[in-house]
Protein backbone atom coordinates (compact mmCIF):
# COMPACT_ATOMS: atom_id res chain seq x y z
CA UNK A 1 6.10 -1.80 -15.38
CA UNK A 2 7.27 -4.23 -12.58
CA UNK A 3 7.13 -7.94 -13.03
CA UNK A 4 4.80 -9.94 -10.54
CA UNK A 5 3.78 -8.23 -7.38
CA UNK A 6 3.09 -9.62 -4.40
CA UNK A 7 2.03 -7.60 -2.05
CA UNK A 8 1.01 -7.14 1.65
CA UNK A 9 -0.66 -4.02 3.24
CA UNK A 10 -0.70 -4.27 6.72
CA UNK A 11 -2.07 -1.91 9.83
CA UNK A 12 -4.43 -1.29 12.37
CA UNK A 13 -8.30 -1.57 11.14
CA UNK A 14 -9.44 2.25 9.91
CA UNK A 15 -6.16 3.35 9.00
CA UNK A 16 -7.47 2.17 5.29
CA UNK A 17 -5.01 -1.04 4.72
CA UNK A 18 -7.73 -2.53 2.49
CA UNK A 19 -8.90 0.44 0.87
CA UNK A 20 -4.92 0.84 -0.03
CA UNK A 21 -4.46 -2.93 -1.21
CA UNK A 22 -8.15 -2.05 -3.84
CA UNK A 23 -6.80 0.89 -5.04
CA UNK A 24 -3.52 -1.52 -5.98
CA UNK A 25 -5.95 -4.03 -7.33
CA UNK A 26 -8.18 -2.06 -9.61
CA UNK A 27 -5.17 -0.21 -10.83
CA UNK A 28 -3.99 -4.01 -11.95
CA UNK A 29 -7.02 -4.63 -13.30
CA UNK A 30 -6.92 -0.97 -15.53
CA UNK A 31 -3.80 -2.26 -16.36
CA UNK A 32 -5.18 -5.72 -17.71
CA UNK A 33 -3.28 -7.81 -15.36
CA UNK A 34 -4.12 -10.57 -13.67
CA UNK A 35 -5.57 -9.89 -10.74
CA UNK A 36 -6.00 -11.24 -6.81
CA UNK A 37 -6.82 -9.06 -3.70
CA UNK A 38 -7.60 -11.35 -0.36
CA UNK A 39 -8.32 -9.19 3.12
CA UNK A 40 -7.64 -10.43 6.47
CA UNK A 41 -8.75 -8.79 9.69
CA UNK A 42 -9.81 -9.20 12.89
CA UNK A 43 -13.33 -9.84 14.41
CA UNK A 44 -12.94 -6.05 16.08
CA UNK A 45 -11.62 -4.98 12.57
CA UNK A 46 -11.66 -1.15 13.27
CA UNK A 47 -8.46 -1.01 15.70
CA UNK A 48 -7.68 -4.31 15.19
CA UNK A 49 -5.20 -5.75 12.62
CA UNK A 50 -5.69 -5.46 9.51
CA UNK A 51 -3.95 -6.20 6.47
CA UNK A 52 -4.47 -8.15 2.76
CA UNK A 53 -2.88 -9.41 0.04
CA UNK A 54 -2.62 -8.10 -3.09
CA UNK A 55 -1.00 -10.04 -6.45
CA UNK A 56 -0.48 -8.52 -9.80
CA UNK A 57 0.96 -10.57 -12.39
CA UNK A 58 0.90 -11.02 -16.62
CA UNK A 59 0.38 -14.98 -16.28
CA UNK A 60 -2.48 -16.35 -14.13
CA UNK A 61 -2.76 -16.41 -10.61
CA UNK A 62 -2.11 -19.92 -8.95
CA UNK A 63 -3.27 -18.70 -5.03
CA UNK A 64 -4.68 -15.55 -3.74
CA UNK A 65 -2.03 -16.26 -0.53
CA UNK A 66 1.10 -14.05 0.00
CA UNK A 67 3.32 -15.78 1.86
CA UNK A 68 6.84 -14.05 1.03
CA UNK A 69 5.76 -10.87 -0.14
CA UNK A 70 8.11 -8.36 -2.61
CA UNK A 71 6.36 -5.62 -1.82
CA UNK A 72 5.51 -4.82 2.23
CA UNK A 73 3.59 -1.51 2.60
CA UNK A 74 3.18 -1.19 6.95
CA UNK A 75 1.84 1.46 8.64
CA UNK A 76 2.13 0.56 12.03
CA UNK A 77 5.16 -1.13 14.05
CA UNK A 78 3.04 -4.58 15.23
CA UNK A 79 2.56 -4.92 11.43
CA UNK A 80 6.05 -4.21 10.41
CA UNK A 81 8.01 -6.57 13.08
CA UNK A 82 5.41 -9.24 11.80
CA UNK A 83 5.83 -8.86 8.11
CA UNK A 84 9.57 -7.38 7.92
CA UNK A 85 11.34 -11.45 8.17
CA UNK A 86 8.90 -12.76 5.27
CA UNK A 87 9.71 -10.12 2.71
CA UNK A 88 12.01 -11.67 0.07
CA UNK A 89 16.22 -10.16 0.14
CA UNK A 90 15.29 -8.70 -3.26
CA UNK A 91 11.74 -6.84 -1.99
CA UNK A 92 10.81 -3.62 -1.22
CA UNK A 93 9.73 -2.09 2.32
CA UNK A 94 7.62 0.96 2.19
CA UNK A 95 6.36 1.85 5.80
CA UNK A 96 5.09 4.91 7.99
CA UNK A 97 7.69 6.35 9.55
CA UNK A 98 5.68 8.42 11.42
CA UNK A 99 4.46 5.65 13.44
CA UNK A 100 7.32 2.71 13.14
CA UNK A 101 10.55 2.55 14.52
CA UNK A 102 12.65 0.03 12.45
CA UNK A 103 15.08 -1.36 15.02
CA UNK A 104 17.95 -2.61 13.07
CA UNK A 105 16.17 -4.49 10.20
CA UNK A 106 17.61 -8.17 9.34
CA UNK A 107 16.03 -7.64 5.86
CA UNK A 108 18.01 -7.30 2.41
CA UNK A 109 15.28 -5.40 1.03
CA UNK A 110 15.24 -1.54 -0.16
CA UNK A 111 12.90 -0.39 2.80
CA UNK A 112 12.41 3.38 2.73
CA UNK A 113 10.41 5.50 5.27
CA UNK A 114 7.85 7.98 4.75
CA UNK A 115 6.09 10.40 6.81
CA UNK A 116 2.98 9.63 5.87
CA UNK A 117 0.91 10.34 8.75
CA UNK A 118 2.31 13.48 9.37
CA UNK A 119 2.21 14.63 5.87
CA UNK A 120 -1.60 14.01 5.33
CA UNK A 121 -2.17 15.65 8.64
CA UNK A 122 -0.17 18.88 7.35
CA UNK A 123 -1.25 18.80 3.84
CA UNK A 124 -5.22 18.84 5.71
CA UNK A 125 -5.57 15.32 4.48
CA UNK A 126 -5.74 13.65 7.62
CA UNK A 127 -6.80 10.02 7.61
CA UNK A 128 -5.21 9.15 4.29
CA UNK A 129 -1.38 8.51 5.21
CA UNK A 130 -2.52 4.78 3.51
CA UNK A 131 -2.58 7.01 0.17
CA UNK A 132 0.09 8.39 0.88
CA UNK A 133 2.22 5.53 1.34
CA UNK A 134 0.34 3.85 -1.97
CA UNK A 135 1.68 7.24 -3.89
CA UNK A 136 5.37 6.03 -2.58
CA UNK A 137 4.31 3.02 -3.29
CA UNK A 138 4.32 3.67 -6.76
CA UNK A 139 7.06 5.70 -7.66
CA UNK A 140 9.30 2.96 -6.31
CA UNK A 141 7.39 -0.13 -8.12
CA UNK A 142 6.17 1.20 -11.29
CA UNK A 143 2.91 -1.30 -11.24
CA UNK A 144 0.87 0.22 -13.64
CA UNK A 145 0.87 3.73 -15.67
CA UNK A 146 -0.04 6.61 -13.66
CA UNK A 147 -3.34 7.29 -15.37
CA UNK A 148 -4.59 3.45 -14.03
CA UNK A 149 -3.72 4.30 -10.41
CA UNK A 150 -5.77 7.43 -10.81
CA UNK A 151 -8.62 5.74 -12.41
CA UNK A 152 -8.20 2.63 -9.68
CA UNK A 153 -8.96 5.80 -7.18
CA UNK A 154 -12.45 6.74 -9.11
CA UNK A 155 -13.23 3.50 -9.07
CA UNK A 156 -12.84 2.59 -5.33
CA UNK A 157 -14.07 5.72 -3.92
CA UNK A 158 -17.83 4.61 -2.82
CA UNK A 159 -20.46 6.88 -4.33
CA UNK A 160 -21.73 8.00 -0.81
CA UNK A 161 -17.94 9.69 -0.49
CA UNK A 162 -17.15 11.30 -3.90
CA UNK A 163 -15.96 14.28 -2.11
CA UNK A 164 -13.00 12.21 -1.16
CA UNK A 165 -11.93 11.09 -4.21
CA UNK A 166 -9.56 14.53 -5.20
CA UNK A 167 -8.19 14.38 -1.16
CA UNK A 168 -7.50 10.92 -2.20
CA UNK A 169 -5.70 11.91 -5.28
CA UNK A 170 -3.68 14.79 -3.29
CA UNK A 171 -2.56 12.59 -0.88
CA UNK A 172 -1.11 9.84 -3.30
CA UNK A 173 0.60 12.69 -5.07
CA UNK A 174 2.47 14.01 -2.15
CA UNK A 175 3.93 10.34 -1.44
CA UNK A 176 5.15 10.50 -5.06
CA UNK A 177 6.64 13.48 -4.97
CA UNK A 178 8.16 12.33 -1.20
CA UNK A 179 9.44 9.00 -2.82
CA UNK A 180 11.68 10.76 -5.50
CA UNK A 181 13.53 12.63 -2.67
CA UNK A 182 14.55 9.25 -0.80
C-alpha cells in the first residue's frame, strides 16, 4: 500500500472528477486510513471546472488543502497545464489521453496516458472514462486492496442509480488492465 496520498482530480464539471476523488476517499476509509476529500468547482459546475482534493494517510490529517499533489489524475488539457507544474518530481501523472495533449512536460513525475474516454465509449460505458482513469489509477498507486476500491464503488453509487454500480466496476477494470500494459 502507498504511503500518504495526496491527490488532485481535476476536469470539466459532469465528467465525474468528484465522483472519482469519493470513490478514492471511501476506498481510504475501507482501508482505515485517515481520511480528507475537499471539492472545488465552479458556480456553473456542470461544464465548468471542476476538480478536489483527496488525502489518504496512516497519521492524521493536518489540512484538507493539496497544494503539491503526488498523485494528479486530469482529464482534460485546461486541468492538466494548470496542475502539471505543482505535482512533486517524485509524483505520478495519470491523465486522459484521449482528450490532452501533453506538450513537452517540465515535470519529473511518471505521467502515463490512458485512453480513457475512448475506451468507455467502446467498451459501451460511455460517461465513465473518470473510472477508468481511477482503475489506472490504482494499479500504479496501490492505495488500498482491491476489494476496498470495489466496496468504495457500492458505497458511492447513489441508491436512485444502482444500475450503475457493475458499469462502474467494468470501467475501473479496463483502466487496470490498460495500466499494466504502459
Amino acid at each position: 500500500m502507498a504511503d500518504q496520498i495526496e491527490a488532485i482530480f481535476a476536469g470539466f464539471g459532469g465528467q465525474g472528477v468528484l465522483f472519482a476523488g469519493k470513490v478514492m476517499a471511501y476506498a481510504g476509509l475501507i482501508a482505515g486510513r485517515e481520511v480528507s476529500w475537499l471539492p472545488s468547482y465552479g458556480p456553473e459546475m456542470r461544464g465548468g471546472t471542476a476538480n478536489c482534493s483527496v488525502t489518504l494517510a496512516d497519521e492524521p490529517i493536518g489540512s484538507p488543502l493539496v497544494l503539491h499533489p503526488n498523485v494528479l489524475v486530469a482529464m482534460n488539457q485546461p486541468s492538466f497545464d494548470k496542475f502539471l507544474p505543482e505535482v512533486r518530481a517524485d509524483g505520478l501523472i495519470i491523465y486522459d489521453d484521449t482528450l490532452i495533449a501533453p506538450a513537452s512536460a517540465p515535470s519529473k513525475a511518471r505521467i502515463f496516458g490512458i485512453s480513457a474516454t475512448k475506451m468507455a465509449e467502446e467498451a459501451d460505458l460511455g460517461g465513465l472514462s473518470n473510472m477508468v482513469l481511477m482503475g489506472a489509477l490504482w494499479e500504479k498507486a496501490r492505495f488500498c486492496a482491491e476489494g476496498d476500491l470495489i466496496g468504495a464503488v457500492d458505497e458511492c453509487v447513489s441508491a436512485s442509480r444502482q444500475a450503475l454500480v457493475e458499469k462502474n466496476k467494468r470501467a475501473m477494470m479496463l483502466g487496470m488492465e490498460a495500466a499494466r500494459l504502459i
